[in-house]
C-alpha atoms as a PDB file:
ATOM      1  CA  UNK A   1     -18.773  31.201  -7.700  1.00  0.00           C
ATOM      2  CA  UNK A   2     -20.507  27.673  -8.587  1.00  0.00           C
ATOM      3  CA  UNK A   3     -21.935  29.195 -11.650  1.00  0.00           C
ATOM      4  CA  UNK A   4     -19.087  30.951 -12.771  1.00  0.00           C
ATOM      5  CA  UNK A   5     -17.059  27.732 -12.286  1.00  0.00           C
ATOM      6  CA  UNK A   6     -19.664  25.847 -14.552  1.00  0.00           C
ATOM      7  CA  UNK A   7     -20.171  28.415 -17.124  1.00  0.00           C
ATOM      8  CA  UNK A   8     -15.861  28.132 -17.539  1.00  0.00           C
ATOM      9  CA  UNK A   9     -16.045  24.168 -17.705  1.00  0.00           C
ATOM     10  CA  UNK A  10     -18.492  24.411 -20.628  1.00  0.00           C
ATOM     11  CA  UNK A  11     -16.893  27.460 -22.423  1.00  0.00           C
ATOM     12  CA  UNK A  12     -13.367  25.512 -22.109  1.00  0.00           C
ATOM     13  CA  UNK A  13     -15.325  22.077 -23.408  1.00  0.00           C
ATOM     14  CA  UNK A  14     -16.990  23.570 -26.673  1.00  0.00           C
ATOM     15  CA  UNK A  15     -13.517  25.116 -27.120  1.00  0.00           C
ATOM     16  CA  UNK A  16     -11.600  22.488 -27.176  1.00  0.00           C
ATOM     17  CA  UNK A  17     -14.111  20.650 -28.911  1.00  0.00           C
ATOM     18  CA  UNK A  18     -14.358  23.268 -31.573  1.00  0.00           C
ATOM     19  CA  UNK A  19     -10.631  23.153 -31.984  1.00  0.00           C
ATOM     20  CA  UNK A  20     -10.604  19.752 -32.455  1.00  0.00           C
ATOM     21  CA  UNK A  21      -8.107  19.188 -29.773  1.00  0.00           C
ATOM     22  CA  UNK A  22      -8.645  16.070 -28.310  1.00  0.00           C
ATOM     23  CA  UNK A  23      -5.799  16.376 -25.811  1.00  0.00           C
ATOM     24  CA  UNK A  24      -7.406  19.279 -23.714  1.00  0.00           C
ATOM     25  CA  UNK A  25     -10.597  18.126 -24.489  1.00  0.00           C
ATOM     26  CA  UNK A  26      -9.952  15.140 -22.751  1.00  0.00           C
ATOM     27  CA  UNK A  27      -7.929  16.914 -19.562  1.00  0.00           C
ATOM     28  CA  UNK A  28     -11.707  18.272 -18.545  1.00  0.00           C
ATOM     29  CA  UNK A  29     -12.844  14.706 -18.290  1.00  0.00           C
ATOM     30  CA  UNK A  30     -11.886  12.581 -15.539  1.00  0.00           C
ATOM     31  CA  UNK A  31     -10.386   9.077 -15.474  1.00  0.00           C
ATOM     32  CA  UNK A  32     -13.839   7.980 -13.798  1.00  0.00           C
ATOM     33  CA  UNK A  33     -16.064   9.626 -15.753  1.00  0.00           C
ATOM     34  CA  UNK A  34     -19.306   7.777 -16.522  1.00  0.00           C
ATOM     35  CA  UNK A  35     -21.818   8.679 -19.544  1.00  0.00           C
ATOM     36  CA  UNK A  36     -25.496   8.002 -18.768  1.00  0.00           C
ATOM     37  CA  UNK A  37     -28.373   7.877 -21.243  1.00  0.00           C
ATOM     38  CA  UNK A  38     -26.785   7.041 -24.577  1.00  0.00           C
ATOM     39  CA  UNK A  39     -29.104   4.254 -26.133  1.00  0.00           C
ATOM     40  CA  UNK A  40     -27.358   1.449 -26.891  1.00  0.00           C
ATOM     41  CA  UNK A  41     -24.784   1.803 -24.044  1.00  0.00           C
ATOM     42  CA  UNK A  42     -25.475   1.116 -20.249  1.00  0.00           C
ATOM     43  CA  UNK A  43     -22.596   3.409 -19.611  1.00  0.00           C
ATOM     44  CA  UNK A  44     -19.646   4.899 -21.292  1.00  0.00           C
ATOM     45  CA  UNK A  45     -16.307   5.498 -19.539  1.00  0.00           C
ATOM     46  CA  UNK A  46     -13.121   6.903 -20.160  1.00  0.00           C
ATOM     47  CA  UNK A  47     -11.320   5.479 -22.431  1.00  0.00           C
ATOM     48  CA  UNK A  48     -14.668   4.747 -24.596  1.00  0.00           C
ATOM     49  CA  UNK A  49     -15.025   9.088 -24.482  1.00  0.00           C
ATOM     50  CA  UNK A  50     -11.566   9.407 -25.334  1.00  0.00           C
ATOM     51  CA  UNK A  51     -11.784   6.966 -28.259  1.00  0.00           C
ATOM     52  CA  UNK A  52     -14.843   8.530 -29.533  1.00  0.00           C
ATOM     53  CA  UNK A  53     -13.614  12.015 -29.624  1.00  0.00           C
ATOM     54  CA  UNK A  54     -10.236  11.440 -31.298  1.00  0.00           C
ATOM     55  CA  UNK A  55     -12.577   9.552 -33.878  1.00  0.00           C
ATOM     56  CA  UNK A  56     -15.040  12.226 -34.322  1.00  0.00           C
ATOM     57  CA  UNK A  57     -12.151  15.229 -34.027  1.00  0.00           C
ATOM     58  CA  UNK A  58      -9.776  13.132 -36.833  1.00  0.00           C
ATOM     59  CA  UNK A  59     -12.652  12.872 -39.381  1.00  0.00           C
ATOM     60  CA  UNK A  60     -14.304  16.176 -38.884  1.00  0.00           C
ATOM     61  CA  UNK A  61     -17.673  14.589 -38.200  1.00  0.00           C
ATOM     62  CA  UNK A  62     -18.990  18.013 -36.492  1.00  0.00           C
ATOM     63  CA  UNK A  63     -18.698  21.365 -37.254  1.00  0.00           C
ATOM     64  CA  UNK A  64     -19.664  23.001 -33.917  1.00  0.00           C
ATOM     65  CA  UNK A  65     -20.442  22.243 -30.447  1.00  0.00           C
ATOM     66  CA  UNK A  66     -22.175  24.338 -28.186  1.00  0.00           C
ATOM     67  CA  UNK A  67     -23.322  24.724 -24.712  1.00  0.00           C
ATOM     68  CA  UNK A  68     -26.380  27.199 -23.957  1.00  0.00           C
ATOM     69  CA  UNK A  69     -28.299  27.984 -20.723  1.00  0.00           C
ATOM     70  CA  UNK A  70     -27.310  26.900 -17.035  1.00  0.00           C
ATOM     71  CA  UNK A  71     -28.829  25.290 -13.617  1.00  0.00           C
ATOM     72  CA  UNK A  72     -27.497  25.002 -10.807  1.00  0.00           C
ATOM     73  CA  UNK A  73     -28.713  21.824  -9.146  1.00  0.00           C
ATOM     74  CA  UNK A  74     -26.136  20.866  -5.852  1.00  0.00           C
ATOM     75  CA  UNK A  75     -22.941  22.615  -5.152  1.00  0.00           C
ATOM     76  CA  UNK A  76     -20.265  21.506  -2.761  1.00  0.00           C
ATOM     77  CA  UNK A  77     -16.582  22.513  -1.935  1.00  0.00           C
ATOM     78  CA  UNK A  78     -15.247  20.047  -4.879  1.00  0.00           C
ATOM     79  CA  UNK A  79     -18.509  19.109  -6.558  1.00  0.00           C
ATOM     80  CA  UNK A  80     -20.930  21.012  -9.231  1.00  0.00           C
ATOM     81  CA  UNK A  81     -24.189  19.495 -10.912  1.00  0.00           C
ATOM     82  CA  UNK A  82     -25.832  21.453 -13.458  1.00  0.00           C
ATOM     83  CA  UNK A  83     -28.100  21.132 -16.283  1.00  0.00           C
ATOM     84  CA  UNK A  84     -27.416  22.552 -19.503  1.00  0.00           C
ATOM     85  CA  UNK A  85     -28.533  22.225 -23.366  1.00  0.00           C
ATOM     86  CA  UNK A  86     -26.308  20.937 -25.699  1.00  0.00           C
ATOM     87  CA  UNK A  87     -25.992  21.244 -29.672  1.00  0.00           C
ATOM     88  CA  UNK A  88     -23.795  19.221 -31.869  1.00  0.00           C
ATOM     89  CA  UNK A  89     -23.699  20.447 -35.425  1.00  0.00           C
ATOM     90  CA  UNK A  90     -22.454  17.661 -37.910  1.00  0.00           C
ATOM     91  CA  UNK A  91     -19.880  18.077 -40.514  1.00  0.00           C
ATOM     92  CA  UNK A  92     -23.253  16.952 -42.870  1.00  0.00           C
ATOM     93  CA  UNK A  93     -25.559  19.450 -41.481  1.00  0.00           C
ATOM     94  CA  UNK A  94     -27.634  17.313 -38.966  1.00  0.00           C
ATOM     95  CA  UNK A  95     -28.248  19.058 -35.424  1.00  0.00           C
ATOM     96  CA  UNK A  96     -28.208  16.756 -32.671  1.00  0.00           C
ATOM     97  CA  UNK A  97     -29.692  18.898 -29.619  1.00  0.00           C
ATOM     98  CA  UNK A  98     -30.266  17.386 -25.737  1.00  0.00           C
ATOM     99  CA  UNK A  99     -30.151  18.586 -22.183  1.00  0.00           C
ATOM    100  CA  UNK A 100     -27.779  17.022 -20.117  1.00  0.00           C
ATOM    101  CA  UNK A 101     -27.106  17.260 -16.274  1.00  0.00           C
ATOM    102  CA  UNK A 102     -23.459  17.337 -15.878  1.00  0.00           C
ATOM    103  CA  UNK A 103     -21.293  16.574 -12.593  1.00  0.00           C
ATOM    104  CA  UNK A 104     -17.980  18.427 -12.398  1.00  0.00           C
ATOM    105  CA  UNK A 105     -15.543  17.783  -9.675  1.00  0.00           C
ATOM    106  CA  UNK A 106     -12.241  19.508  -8.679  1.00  0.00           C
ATOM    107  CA  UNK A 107     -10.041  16.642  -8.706  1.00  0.00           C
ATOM    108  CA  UNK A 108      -6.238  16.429  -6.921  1.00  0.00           C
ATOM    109  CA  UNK A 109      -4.438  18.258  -9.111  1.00  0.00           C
ATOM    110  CA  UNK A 110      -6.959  21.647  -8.487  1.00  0.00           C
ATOM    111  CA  UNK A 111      -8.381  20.789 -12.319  1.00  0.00           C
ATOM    112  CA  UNK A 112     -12.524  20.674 -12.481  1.00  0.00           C
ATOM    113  CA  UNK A 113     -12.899  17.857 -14.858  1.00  0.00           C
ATOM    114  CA  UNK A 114     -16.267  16.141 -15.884  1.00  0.00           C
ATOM    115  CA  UNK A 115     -17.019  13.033 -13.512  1.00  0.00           C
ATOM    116  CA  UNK A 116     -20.437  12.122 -14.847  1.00  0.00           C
ATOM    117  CA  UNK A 117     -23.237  13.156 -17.458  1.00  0.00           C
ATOM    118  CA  UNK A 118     -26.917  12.125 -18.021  1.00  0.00           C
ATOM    119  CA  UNK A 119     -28.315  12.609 -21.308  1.00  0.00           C
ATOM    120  CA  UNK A 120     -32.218  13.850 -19.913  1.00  0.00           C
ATOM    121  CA  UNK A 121     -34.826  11.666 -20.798  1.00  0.00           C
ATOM    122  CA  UNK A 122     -37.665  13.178 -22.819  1.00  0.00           C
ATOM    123  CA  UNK A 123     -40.190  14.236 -20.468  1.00  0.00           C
ATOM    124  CA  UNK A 124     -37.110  15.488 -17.990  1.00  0.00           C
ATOM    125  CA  UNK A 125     -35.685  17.345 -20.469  1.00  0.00           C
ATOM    126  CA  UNK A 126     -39.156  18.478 -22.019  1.00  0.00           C
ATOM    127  CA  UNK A 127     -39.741  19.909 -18.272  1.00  0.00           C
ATOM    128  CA  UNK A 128     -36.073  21.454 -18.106  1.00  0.00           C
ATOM    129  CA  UNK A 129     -35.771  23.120 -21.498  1.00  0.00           C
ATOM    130  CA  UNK A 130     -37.952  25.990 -20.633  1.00  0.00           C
ATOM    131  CA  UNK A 131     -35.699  26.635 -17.436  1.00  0.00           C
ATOM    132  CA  UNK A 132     -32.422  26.497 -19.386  1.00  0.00           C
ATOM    133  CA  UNK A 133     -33.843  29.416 -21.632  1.00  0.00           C
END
């Protein structure tokens, strides 16, 4: 059921994404979500996300997001952590490819929404990319 759950949250985030519609984008990401990894940033929250997408969604600065491979790493009642890879195709052709390890959380309202991500480091993602595929 964890998996399934997962799989959902990322199909329904490169949707929305896709679609360029940054208000149910942003209703999968929680009000405490955190943002590990970026360089540059100690951490990103909310309304830095939210800010960032409606920028990136009003200019068109991507053409497609997408979400491939899945692993389970601790599931609770409310709680999933996974790892998956992530592509971001820009609008000017540059790929932008990572693994992340995402934390999903069904909040009060019965809505999973994304409570924190960690962009892998090299050697962690390096490691996790061949389990992903």
């Amino acid at each position: 059921m964890s998996e399934k759950i997962a799989m959902q949250w990322l199909i329904d985030a490169a949707a929305t994404a896709n679609a360029k519609n940054h208000h149910a984008h942003m209703d999968l990401i929680s009000q405490k979500v955190n943002l590990l990894g970026v360089s540059g940033f100690e951490n990103i929250g909310y309304e830095q996300w939210s800010a960032q997408c409606k920028h990136e969604f009003d200019n068109n600065l991507f053409k497609n997001v997408r979400y491939d491979g899945l692993k389970l790493i601790v599931t609770k009642e409310i709680r999933i952590m996974f790892k998956t890879h992530e592509t971001v195709e820009g609008a000017n052709g540059e790929i932008n490819a990572q693994c992340i390890e995402i934390l999903i959380e069904k909040e009060s309202d019965n809505k999973w929404r994304l409570v924190q991500e960690r962009i892998l480091p090299p050697e962690e993602a390096t490691r996790d990319q061949r389990l992903l595929h």
